[in-house]
N, C-alpha and C. Protein backbone atom coordinates (compact mmCIF):
# COMPACT_ATOMS: atom_id res chain seq x y z
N UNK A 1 -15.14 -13.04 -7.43
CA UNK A 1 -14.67 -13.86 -6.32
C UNK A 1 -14.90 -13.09 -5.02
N UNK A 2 -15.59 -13.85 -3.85
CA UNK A 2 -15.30 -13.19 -2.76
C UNK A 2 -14.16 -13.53 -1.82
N UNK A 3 -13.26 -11.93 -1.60
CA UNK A 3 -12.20 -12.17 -1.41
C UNK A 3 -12.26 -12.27 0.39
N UNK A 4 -13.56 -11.96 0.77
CA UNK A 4 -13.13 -12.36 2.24
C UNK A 4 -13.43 -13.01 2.88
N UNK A 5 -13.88 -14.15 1.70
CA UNK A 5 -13.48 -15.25 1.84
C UNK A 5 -11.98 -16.31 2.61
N UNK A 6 -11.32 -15.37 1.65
CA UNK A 6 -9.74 -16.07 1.82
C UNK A 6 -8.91 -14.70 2.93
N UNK A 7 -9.71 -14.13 3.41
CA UNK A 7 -8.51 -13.10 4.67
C UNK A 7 -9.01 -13.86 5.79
N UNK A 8 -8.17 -14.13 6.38
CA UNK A 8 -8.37 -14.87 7.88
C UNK A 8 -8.38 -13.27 9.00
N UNK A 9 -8.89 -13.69 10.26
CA UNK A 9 -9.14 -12.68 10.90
C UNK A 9 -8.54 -13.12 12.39
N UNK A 10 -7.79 -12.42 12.88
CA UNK A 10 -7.09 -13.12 13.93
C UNK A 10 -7.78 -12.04 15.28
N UNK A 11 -8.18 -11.93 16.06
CA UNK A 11 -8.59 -10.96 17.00
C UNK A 11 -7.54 -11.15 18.22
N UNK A 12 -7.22 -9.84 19.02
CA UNK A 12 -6.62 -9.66 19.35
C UNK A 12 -4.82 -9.56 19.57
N UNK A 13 -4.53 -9.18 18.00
CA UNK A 13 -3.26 -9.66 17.90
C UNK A 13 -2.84 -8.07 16.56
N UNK A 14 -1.83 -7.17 17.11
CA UNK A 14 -0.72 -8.34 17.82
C UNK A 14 -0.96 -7.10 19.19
N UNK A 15 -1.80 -7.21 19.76
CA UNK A 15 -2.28 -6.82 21.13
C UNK A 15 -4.22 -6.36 21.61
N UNK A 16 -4.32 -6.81 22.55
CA UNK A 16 -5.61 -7.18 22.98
C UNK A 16 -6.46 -5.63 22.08
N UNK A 17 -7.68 -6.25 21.69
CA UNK A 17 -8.35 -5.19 20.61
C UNK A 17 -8.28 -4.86 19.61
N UNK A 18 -7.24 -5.36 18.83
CA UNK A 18 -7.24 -5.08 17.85
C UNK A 18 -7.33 -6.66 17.02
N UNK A 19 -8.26 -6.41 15.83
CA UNK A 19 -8.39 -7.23 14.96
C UNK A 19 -7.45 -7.12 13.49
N UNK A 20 -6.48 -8.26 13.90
CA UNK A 20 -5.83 -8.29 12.21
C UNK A 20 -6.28 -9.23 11.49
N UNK A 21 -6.13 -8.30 10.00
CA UNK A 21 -6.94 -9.14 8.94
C UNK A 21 -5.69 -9.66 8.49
N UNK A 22 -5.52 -11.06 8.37
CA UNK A 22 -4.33 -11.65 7.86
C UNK A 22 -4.18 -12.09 6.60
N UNK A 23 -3.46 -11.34 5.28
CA UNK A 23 -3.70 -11.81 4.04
C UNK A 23 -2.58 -13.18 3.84
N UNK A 24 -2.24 -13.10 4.71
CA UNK A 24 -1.76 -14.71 4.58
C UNK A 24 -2.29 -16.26 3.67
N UNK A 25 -3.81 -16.12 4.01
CA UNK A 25 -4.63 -16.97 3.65
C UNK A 25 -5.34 -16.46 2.43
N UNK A 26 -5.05 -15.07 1.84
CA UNK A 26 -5.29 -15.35 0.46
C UNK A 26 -4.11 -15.44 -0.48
N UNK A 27 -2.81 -15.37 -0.38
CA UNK A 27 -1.73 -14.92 -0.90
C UNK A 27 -1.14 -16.73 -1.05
N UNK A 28 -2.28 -17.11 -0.10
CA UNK A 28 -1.70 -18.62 0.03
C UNK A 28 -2.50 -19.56 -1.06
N UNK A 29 -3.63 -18.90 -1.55
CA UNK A 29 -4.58 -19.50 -2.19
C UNK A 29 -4.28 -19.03 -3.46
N UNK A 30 -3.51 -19.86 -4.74
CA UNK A 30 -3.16 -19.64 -5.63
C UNK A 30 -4.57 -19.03 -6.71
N UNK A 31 -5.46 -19.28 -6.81
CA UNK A 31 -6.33 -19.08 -7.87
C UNK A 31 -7.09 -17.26 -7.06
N UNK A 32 -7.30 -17.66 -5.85
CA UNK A 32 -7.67 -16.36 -5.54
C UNK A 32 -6.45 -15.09 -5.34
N UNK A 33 -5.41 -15.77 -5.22
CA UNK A 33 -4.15 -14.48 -5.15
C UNK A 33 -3.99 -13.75 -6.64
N UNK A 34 -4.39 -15.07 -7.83
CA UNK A 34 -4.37 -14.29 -9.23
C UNK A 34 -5.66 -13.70 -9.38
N UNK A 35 -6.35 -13.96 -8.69
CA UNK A 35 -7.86 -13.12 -9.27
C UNK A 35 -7.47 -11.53 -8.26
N UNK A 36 -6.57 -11.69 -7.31
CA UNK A 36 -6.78 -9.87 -6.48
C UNK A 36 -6.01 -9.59 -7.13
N UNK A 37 -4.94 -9.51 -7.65
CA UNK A 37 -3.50 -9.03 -8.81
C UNK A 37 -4.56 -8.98 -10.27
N UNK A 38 -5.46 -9.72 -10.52
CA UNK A 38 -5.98 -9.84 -11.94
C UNK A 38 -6.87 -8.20 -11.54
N UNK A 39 -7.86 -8.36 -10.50
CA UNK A 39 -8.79 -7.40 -10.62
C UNK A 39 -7.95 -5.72 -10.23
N UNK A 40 -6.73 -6.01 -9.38
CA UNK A 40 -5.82 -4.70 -9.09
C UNK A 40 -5.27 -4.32 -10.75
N UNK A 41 -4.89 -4.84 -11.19
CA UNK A 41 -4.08 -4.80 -12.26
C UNK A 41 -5.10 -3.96 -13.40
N UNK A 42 -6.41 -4.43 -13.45
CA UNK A 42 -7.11 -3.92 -14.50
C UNK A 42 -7.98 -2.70 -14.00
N UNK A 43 -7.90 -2.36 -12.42
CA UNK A 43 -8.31 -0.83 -11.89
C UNK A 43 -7.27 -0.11 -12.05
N UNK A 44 -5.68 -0.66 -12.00
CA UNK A 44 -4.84 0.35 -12.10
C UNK A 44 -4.11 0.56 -13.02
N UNK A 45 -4.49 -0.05 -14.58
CA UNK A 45 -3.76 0.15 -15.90
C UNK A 45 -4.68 1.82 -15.87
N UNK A 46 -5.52 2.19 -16.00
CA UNK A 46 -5.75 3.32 -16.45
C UNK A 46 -4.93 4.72 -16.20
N UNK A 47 -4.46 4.46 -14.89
CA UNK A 47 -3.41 5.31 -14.58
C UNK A 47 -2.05 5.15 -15.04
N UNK A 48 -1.49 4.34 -15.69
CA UNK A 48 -0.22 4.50 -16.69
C UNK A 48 0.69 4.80 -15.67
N UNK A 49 1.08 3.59 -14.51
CA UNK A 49 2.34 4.22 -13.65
C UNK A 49 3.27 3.77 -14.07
N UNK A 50 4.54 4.21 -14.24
CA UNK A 50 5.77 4.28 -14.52
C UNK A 50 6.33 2.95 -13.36
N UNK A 51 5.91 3.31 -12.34
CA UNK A 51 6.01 2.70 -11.24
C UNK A 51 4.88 2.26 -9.97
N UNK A 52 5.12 1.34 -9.44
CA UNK A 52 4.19 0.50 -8.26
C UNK A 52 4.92 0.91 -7.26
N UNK A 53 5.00 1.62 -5.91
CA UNK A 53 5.19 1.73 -4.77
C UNK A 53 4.72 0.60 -4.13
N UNK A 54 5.04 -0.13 -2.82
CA UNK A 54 5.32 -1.05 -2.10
C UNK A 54 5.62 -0.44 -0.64
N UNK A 55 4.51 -0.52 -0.38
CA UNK A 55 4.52 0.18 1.37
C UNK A 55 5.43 -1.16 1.87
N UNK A 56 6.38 -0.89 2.89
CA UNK A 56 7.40 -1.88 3.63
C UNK A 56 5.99 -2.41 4.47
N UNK A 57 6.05 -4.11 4.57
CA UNK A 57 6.41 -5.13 4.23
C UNK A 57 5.90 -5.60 3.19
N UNK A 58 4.50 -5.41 3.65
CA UNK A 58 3.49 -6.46 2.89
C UNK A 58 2.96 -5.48 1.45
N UNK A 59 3.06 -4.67 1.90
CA UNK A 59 2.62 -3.49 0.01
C UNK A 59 3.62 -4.19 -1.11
N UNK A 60 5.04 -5.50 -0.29
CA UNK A 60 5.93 -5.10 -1.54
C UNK A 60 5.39 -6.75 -2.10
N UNK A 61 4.17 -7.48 -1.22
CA UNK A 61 4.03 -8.33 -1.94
C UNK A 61 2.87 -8.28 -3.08
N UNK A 62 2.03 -7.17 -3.08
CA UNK A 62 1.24 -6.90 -3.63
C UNK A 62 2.06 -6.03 -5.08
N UNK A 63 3.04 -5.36 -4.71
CA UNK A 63 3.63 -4.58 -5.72
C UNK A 63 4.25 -4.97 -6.55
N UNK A 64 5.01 -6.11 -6.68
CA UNK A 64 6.10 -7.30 -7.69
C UNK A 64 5.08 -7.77 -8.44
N UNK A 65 3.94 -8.19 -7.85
CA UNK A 65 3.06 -9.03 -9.19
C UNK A 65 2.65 -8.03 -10.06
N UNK A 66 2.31 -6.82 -9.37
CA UNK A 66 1.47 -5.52 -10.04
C UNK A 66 2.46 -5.30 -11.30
N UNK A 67 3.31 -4.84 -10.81
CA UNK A 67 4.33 -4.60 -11.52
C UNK A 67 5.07 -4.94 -12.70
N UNK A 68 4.83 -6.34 -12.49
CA UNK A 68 5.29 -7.41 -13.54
C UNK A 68 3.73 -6.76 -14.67
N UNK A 69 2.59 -7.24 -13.96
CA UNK A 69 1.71 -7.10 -14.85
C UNK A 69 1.29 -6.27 -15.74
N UNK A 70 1.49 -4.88 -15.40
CA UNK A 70 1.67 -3.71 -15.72
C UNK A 70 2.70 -3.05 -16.46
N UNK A 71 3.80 -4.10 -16.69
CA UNK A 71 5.03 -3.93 -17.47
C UNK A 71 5.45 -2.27 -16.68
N UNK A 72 6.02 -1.98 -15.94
CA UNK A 72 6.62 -0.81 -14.92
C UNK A 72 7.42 -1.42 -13.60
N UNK A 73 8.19 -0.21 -13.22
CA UNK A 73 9.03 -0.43 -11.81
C UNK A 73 8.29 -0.18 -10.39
N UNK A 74 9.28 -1.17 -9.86
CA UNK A 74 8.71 -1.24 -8.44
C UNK A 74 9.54 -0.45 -7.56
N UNK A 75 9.19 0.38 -6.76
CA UNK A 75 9.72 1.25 -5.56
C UNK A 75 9.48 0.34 -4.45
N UNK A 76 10.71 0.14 -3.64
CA UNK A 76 10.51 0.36 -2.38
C UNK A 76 10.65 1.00 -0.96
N UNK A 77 8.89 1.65 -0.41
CA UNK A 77 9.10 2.75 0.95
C UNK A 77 8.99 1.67 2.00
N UNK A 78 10.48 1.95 2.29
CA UNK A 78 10.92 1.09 3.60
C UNK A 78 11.27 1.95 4.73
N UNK A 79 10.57 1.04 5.91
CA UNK A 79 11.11 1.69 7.35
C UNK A 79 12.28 2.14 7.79
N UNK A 80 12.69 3.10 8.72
CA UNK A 80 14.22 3.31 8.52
C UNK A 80 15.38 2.50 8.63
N UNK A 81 16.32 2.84 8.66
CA UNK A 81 17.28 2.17 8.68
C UNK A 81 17.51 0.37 7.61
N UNK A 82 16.24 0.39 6.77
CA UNK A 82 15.92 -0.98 5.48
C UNK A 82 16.64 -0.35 4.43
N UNK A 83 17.28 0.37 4.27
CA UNK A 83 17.80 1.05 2.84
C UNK A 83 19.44 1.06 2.50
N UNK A 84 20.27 1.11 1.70
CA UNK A 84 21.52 1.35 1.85
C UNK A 84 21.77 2.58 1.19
N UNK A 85 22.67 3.40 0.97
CA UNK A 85 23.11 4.53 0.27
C UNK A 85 21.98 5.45 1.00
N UNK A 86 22.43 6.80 -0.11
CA UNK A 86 21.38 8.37 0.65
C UNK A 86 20.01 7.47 0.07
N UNK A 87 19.11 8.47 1.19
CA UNK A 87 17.84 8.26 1.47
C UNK A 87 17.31 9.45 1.58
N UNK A 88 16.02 9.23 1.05
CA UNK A 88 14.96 10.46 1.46
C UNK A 88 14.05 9.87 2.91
N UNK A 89 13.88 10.95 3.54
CA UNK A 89 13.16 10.45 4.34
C UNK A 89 11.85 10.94 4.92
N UNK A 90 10.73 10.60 5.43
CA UNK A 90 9.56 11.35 6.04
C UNK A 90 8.85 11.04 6.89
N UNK A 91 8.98 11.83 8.06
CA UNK A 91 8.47 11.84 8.99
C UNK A 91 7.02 11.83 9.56
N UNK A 92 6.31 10.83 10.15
CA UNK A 92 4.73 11.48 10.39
C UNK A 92 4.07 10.82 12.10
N UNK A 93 3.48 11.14 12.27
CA UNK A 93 2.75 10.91 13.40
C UNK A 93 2.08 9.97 13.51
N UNK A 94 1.83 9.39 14.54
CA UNK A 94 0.83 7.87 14.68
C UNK A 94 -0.03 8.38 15.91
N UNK A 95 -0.67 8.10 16.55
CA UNK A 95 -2.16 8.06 17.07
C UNK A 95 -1.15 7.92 18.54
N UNK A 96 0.44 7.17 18.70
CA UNK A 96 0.82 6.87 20.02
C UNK A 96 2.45 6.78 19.57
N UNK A 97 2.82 8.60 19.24
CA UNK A 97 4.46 8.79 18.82
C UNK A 97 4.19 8.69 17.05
N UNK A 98 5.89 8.53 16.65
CA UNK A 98 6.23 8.72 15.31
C UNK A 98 6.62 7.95 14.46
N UNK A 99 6.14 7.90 13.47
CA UNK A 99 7.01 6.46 12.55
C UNK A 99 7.71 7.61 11.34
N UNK A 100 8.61 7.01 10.57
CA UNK A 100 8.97 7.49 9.52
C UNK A 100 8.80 6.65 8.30
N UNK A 101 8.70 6.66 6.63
CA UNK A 101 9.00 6.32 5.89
C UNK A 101 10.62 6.61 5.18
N UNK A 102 10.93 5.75 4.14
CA UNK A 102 12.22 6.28 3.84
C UNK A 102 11.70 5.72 1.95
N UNK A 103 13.18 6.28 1.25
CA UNK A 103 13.10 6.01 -0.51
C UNK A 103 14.71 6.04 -0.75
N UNK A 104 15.18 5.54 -1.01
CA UNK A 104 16.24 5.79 -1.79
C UNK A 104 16.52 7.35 -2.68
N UNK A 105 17.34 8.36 -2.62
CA UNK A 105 17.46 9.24 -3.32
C UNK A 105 17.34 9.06 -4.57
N UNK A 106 17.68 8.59 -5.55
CA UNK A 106 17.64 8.42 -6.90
C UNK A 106 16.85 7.28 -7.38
N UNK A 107 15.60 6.99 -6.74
CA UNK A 107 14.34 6.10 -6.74
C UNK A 107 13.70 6.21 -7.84
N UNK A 108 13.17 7.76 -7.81
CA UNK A 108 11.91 8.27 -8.63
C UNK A 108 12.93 9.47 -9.45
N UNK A 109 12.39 9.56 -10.70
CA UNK A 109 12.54 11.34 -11.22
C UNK A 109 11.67 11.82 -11.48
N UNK A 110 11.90 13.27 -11.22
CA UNK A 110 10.75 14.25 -11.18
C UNK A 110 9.71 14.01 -12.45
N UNK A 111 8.37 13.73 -12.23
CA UNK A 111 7.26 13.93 -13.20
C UNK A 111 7.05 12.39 -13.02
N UNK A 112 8.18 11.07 -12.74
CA UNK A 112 7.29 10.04 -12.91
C UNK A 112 6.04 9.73 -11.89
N UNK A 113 5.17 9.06 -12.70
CA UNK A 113 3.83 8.87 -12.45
C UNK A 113 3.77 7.20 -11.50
N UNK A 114 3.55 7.63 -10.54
CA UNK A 114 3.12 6.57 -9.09
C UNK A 114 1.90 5.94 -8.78
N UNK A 115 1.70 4.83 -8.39
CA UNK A 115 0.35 4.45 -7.62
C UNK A 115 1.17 3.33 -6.56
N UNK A 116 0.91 3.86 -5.41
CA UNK A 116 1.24 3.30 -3.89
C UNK A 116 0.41 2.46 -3.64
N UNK A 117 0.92 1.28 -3.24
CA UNK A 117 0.43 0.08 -2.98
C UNK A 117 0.75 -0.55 -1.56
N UNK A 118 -0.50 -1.27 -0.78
CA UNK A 118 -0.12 -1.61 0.65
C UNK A 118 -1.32 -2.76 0.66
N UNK A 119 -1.32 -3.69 1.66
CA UNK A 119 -1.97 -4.29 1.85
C UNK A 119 -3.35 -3.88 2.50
N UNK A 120 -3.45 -3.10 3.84
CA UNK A 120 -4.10 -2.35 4.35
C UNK A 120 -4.91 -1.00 4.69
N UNK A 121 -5.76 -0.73 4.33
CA UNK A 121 -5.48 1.04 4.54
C UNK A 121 -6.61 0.73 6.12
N UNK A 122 -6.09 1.42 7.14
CA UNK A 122 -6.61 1.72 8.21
C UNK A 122 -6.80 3.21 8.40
N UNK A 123 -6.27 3.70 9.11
CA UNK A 123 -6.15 4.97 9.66
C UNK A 123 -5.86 6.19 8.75
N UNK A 124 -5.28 5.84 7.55
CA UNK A 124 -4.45 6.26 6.54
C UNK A 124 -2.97 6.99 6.92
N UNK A 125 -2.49 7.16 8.05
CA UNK A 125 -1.45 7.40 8.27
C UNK A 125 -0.06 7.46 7.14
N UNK A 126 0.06 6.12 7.32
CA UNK A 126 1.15 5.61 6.41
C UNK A 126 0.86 5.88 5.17
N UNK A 127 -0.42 5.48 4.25
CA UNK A 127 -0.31 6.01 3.52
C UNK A 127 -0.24 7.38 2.77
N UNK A 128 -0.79 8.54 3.95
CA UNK A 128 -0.48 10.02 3.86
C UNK A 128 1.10 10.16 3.52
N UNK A 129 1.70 9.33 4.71
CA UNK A 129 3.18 9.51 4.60
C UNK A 129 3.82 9.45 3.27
N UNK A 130 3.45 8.58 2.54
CA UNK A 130 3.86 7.52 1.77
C UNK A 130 4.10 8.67 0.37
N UNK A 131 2.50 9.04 0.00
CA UNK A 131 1.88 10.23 -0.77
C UNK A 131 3.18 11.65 -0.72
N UNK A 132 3.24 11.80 1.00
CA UNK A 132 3.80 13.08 0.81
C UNK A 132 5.34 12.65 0.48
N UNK A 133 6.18 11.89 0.72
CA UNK A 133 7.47 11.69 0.60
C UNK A 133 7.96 11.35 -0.94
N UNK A 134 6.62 10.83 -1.47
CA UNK A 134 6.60 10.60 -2.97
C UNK A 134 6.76 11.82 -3.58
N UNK A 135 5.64 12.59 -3.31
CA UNK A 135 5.19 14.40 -3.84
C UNK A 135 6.61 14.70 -3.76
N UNK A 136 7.11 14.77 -2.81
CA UNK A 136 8.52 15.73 -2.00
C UNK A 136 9.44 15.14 -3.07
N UNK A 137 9.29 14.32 -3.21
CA UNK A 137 10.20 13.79 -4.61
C UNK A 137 10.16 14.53 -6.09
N UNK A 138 8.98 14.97 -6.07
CA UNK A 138 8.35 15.58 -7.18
C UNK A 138 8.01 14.51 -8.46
N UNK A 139 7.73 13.03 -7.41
CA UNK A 139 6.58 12.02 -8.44
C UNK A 139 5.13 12.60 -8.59
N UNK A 140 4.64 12.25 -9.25
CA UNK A 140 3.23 12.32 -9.90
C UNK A 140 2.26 10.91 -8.92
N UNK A 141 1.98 11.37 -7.99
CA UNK A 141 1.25 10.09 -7.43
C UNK A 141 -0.08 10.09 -7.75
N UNK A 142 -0.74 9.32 -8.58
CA UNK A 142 -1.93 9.39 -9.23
C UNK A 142 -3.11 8.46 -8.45
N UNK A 143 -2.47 7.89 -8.13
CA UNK A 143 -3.37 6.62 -7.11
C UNK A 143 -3.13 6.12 -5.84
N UNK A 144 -4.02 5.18 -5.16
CA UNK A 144 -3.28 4.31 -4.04
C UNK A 144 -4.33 2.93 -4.23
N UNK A 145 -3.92 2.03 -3.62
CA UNK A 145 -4.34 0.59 -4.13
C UNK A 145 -4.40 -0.64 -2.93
N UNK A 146 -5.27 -0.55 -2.80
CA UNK A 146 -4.72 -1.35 -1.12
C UNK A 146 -5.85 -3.17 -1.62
N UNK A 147 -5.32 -4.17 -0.64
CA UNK A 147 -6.29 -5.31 -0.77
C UNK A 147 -7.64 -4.89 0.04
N UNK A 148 -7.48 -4.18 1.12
CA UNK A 148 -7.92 -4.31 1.94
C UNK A 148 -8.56 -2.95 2.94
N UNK A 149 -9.61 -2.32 2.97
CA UNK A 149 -9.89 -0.91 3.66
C UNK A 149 -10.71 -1.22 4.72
N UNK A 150 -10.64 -0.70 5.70
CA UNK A 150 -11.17 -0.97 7.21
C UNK A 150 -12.16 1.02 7.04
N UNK A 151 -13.17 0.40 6.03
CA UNK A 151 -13.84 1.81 5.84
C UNK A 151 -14.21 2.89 7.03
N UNK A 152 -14.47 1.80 8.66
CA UNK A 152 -15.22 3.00 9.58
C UNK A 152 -13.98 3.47 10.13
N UNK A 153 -12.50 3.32 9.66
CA UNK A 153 -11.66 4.31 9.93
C UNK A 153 -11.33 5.21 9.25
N UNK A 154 -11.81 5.69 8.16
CA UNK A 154 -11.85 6.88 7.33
C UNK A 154 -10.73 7.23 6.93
N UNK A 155 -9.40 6.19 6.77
CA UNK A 155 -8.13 6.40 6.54
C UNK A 155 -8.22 7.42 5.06
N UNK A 156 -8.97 7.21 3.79
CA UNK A 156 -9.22 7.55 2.74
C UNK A 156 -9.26 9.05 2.90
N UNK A 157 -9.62 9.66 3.70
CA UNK A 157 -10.42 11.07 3.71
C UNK A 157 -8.82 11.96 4.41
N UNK A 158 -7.95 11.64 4.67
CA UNK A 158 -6.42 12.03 4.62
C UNK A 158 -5.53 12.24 3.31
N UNK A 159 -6.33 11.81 2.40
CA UNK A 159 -5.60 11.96 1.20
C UNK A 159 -6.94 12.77 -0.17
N UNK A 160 -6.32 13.06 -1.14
CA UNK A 160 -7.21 13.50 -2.33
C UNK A 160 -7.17 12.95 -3.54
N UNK A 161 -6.88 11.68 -3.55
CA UNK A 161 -6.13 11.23 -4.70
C UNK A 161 -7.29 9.74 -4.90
N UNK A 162 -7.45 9.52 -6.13
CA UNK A 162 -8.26 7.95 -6.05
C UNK A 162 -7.61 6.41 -5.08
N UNK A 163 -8.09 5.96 -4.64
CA UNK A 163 -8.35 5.12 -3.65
C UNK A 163 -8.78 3.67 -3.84
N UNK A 164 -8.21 3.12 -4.37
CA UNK A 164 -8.97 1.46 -5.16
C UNK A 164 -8.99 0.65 -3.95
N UNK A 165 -10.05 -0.23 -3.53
CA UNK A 165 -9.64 -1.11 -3.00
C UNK A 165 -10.02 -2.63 -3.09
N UNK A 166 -10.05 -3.92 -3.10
CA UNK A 166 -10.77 -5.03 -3.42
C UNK A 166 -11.88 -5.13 -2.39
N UNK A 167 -11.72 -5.04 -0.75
CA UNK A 167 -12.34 -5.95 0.30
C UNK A 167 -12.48 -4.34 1.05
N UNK A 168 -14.02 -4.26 1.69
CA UNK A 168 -14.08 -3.58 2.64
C UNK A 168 -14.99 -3.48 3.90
N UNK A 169 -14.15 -3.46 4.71
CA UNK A 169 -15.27 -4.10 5.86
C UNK A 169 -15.77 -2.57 6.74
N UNK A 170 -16.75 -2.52 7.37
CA UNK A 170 -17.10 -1.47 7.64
C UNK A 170 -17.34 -1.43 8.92
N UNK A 171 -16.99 -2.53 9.64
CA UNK A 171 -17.25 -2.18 11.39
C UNK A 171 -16.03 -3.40 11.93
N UNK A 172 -15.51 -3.15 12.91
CA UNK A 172 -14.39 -3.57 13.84
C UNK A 172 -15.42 -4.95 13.86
C-alpha cells in the first residue's frame, strides 16, 4: 500500500514554514490504518518487546494497536505535568529552549525490553529523549518505530539503535 497516499500535508502550520504531515487522514482510513499497524507489527515482532512506548500524543495512537497486536504493554512518555504519582523525568534541548519527557516511576523494570513508538521522527530530538529516559530506567530499548521519517533531517543519526519506518520523504 502506498501510505502517502493517505498523509495529508498541511503547509505552513502550525507556523509559517513548516510543513505538517497530518496522519489524520490515514488513521481515518480504516483499511489503510490496518495495513500501517499490520506492516509495524510484523517489523517489530522480531524484537520481542515486553512493551510499546507511546511518545505523548500521537505515538500513543500508534502504540495501543501495536500493542494489542503484539500481545505486550503499553508505556506512556508524557509531557510534564500529564502524569499522576512519582515520575521520572528527562530533560533535553530543542533547536529554540527545552522540552522535557516524563514516565511514571514504577513503569518499566530493569532489563524489560522496549521499542518507542511516535508518529514522526524529524529532528530526532524527542526521540533521543525518549531512548535516554528509558535507558536511565535501565529498560532494554531495542528499537524505535515511527509512521513517518522526514529523512533530510537526519533525526536517525542521534540515536544507535534500529529505526523502522513505513513513509519517507526526503526533501521539505
Amino acid at each position: 500500500m502506498n501510505f502517502k497516499e493517505h498523509i495529508r500535508q498541511i503547509p505552513d502550520f502550525p507556523k509559517p514554514g513548516i510543513n505538517f504531515f497530518d496522519i489524520s487522514t490515514l488513521i481515518g482510513h480504516a483499511n489503510a490504518w490496518r495495513a500501517a499497524i499490520d506492516q509495524l507489527t510484523d517489523t517489530i515482532r522480531p524484537h520481542k518487546p515486553d512493551y510499546i512506548a507511546g511518545i505523548d500524543a500521537r505515538g500513543f495512537l500508534v502504540a495501543a494497536p501495536l500493542a494489542i497486536a503484539l500481545e505486550c504493554g503499553v508505556l506512556m512518555l508524557r509531557k510534564p505535568g500529564k502524569l499522576p504519582g512519582k515520575i521520572v523525568a528527562h530533560k533535553y534541548e530543542l533547536e529554540y529552549g527545552t522540552d522535557a519527557i516524563e514516565i511514571q516511576h514504577d513503569a518499566i523494570k530493569s532489563g524489560d525490553t522496549v521499542v518507542i513508538v511516535d508518529d514522526l521522527l524529524a529532528t530526532g530530538g524527542t526521540m533521543a529523549a525518549a531512548i535516554s529516559l528509558l535507558s536511565g530506567s535501565n529498560a532494554d530499548v531495542v528499537a524505535t518505530a515511527c509512521l513517518i521519517e522526514l529523512t533530510f533531517l537526519n533525526g536517525r543519526d542521534r540515536f544507535d539503535i534500529p529505526c523502522h519506518t513505513l513513509v519517507a520523504y526526503d526533501s521539505e
